[in-house]
Protein backbone atom coordinates (compact mmCIF):
# COMPACT_ATOMS: atom_id res chain seq x y z
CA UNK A 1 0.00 0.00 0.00
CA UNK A 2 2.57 2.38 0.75
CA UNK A 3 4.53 1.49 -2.47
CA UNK A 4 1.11 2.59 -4.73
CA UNK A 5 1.00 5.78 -2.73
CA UNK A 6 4.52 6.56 -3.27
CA UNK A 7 4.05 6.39 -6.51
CA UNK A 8 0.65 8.53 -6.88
CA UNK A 9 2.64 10.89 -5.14
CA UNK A 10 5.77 11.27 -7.79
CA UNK A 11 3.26 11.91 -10.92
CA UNK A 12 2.56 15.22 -10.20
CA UNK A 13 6.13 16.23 -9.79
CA UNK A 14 7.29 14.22 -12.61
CA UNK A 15 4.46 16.02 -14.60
CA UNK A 16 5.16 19.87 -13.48
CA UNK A 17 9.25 18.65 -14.39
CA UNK A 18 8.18 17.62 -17.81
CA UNK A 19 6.00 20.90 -18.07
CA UNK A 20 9.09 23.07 -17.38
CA UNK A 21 11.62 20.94 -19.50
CA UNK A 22 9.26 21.72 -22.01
CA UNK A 23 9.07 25.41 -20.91
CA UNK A 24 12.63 26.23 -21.36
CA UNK A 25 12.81 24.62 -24.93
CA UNK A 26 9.88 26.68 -26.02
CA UNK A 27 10.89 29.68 -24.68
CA UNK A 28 13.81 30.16 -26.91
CA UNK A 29 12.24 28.75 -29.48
CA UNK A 30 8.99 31.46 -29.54
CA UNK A 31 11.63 34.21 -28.82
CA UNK A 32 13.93 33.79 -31.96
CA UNK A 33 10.73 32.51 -34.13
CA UNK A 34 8.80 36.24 -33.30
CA UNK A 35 12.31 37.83 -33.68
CA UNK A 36 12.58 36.20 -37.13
CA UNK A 37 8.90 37.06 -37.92
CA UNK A 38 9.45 40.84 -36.83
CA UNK A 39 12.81 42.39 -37.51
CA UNK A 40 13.81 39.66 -39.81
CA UNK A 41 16.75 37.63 -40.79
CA UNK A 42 20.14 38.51 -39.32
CA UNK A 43 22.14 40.68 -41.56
CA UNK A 44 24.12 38.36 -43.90
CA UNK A 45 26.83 41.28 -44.63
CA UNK A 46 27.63 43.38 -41.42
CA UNK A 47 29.29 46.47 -41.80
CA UNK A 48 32.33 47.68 -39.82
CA UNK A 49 32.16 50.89 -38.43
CA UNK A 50 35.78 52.92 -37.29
CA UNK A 51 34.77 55.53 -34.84
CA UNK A 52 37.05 58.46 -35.04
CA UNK A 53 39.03 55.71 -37.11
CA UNK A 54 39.68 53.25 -34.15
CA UNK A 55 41.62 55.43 -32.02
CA UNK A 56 43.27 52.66 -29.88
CA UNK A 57 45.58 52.08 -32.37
CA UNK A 58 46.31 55.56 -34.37
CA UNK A 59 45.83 59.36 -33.14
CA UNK A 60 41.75 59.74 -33.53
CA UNK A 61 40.63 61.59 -36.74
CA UNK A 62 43.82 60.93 -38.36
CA UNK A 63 44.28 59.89 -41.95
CA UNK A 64 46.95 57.35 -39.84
CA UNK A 65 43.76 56.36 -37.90
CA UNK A 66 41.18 55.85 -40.89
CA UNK A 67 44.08 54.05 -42.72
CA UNK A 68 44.36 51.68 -40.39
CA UNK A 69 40.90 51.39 -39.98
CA UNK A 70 40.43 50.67 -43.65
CA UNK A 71 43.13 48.29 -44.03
CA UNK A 72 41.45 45.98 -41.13
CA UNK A 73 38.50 46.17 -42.96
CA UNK A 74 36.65 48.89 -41.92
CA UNK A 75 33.42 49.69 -44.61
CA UNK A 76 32.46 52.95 -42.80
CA UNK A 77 34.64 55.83 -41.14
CA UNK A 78 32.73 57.84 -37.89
CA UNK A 79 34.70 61.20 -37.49
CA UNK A 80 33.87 64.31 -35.98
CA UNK A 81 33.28 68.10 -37.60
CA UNK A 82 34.06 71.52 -36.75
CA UNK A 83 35.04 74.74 -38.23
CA UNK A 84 37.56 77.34 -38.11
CA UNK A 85 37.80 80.99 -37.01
CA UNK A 86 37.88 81.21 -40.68
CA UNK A 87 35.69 79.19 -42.04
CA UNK A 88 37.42 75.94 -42.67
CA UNK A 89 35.64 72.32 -42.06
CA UNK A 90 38.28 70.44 -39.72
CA UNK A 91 38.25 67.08 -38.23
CA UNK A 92 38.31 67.08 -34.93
CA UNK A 93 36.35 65.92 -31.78
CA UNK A 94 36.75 68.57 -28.94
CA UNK A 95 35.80 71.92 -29.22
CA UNK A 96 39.73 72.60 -28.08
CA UNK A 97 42.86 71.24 -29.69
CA UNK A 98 44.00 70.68 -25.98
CA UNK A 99 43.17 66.62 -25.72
CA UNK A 100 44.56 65.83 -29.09
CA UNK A 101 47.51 67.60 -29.97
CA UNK A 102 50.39 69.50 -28.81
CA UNK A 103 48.70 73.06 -28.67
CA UNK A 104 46.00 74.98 -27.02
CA UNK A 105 43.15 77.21 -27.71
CA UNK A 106 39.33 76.65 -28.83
CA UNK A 107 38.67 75.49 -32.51
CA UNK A 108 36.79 78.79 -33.22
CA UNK A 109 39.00 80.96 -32.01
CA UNK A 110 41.84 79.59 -34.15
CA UNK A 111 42.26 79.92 -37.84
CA UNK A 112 43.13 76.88 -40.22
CA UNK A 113 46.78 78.33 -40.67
CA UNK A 114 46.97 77.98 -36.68
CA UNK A 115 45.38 74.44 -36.73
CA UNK A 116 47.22 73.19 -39.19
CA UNK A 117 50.49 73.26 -37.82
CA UNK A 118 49.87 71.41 -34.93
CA UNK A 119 51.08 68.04 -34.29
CA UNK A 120 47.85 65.39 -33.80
CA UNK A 121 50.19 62.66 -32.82
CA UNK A 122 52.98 60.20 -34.43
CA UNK A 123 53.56 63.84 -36.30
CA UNK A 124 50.06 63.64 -38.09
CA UNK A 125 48.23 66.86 -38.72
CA UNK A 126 44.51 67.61 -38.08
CA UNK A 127 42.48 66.97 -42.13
CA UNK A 128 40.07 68.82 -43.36
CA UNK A 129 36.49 67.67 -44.12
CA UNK A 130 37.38 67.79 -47.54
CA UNK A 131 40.43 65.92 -47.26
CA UNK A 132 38.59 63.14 -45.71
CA UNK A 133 35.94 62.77 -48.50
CA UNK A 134 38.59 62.95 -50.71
CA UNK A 135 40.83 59.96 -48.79
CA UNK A 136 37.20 57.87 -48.22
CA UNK A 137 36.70 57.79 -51.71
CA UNK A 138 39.88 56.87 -53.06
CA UNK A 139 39.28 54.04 -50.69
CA UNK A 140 35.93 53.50 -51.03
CA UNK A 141 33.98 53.57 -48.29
CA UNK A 142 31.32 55.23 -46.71
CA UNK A 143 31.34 58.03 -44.10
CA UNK A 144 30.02 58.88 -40.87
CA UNK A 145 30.47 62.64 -40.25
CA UNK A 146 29.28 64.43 -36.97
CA UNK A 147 28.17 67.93 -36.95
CA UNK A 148 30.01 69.07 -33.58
CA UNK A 149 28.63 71.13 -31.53
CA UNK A 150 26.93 73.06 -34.66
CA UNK A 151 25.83 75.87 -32.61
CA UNK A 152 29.27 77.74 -32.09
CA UNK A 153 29.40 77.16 -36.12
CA UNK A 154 26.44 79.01 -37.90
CA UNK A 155 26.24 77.90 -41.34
CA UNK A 156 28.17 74.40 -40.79
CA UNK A 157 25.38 72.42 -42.10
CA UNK A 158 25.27 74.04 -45.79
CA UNK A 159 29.48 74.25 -45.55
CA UNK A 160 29.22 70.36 -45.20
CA UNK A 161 26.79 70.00 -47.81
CA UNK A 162 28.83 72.28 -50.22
CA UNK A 163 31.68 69.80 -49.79
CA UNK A 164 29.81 66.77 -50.28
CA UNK A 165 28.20 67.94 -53.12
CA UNK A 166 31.73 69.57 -54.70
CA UNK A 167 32.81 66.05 -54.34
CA UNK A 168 30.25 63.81 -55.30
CA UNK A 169 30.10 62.13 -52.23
CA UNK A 170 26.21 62.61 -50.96
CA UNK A 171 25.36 59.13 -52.04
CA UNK A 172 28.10 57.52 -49.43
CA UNK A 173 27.73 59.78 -46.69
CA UNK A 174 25.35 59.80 -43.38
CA UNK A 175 25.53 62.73 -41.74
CA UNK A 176 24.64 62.64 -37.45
CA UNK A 177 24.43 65.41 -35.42
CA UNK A 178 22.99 65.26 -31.34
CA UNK A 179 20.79 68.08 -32.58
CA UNK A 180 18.08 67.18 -34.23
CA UNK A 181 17.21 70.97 -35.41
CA UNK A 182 20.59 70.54 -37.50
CA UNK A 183 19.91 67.57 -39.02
CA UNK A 184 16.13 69.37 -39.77
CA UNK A 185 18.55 71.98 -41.75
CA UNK A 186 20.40 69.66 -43.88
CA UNK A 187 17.47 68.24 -45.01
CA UNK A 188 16.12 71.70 -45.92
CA UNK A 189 19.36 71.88 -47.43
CA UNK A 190 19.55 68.87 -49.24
CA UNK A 191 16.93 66.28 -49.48
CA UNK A 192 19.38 64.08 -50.76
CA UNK A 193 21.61 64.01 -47.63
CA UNK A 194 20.88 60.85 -45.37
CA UNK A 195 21.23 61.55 -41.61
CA UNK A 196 21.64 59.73 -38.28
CA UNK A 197 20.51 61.68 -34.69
CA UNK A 198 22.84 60.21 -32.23
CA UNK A 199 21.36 58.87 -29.47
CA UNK A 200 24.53 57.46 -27.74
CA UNK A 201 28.31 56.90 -28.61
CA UNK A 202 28.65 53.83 -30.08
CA UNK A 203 32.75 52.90 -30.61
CA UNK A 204 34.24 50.31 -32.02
CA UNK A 205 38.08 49.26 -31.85
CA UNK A 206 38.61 51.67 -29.11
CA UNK A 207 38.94 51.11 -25.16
């Protein structure tokens, strides 16, 4: 007698451990199956992204820096925008030259001539925007440029749209910008130009 209720006792457990074996396969199997449904296939060609060209390895927003990028495969280059006392699209993150190179001073206080002479690191000088477009599409790929901190810079956006258009590069490009009423101005613009608002940094090849 006590054997038979021993063993009405065990089904139910036996039955809820079935019921969660059961659980845990379907589980990941309704996840991926509505992931599949929904946002489809996983990319079959992912793109490689250099953000300020990889900076662990070369001075950041360097042609040293997107070279190196490139020749590890790199399909995209993610640099940085701002202009000149006079007028001139440079690449460069900060809003000083203080971080990234051997002088000091504010980006808009400075002319080109001044900016140009400075050393960026390993001897490499801080490019223009048009040098860039120039170097991404001798190697091409595409480019990732960031309005910086558009509003010490009135009239950046149609400076960077001049350039892309001079050099026939509005096709490759996306242009992002943290402010969406500049990216709202490109498009006026140029309804051509695609653009990104950046939501958070995203970096890749870099500490």
């Amino acid at each position: 007698m006590s054997t038979q209720n021993s063993t009405k006792t065990s089904k139910p457990w036996a039955r809820r451990g079935r019921g969660c074996l059961l659980l845990i396969i379907l589980i990941p199997l309704v996840y991926y199956g509505l992931y599949f449904v929904f946002r489809g296939p996983l990319p079959s060609n992912p793109q490689f992204l250099a953000h300020r060209g990889g900076r662990v390895y070369e001075p950041e927003n360097t042609i040293a820096a997107f070279q190196h990028a490139i020749d590890t495969g790199a399909d995209w280059i993610e640099f940085d925008v701002q202009q000149t006392k006079d007028g001139k699209l440079v690449v460069i993150h900060d809003e000083t030259v203080d971080r990234t190179t051997d002088g000091t001073g504010r980006v808009e206080d400075m002319t080109f001539e001044q900016i140009r002479v400075l050393d960026a690191g390993n001897g490499e000088q801080i490019p223009t925007f048009e040098e860039i477009i120039a170097f991404a599409k001798e190697n091409g790929v595409g480019i990732l440029p960031e309005a910086k901190s558009p509003h010490l810079y009135p009239g950046i956006e149609m400076n960077m749209v001049d350039a892309l258009v001079a050099n026939d590069y509005v096709q490759e490009t996306v242009i992002q910008s943290f402010t969406p009423d500049t990216l709202e101005n490109i498009k006026k613009i140029n309804q051509n130009i695609k653009n990104l608002s950046v939501d958070w940094p995203v970096e890749i090849g870099s500490k």
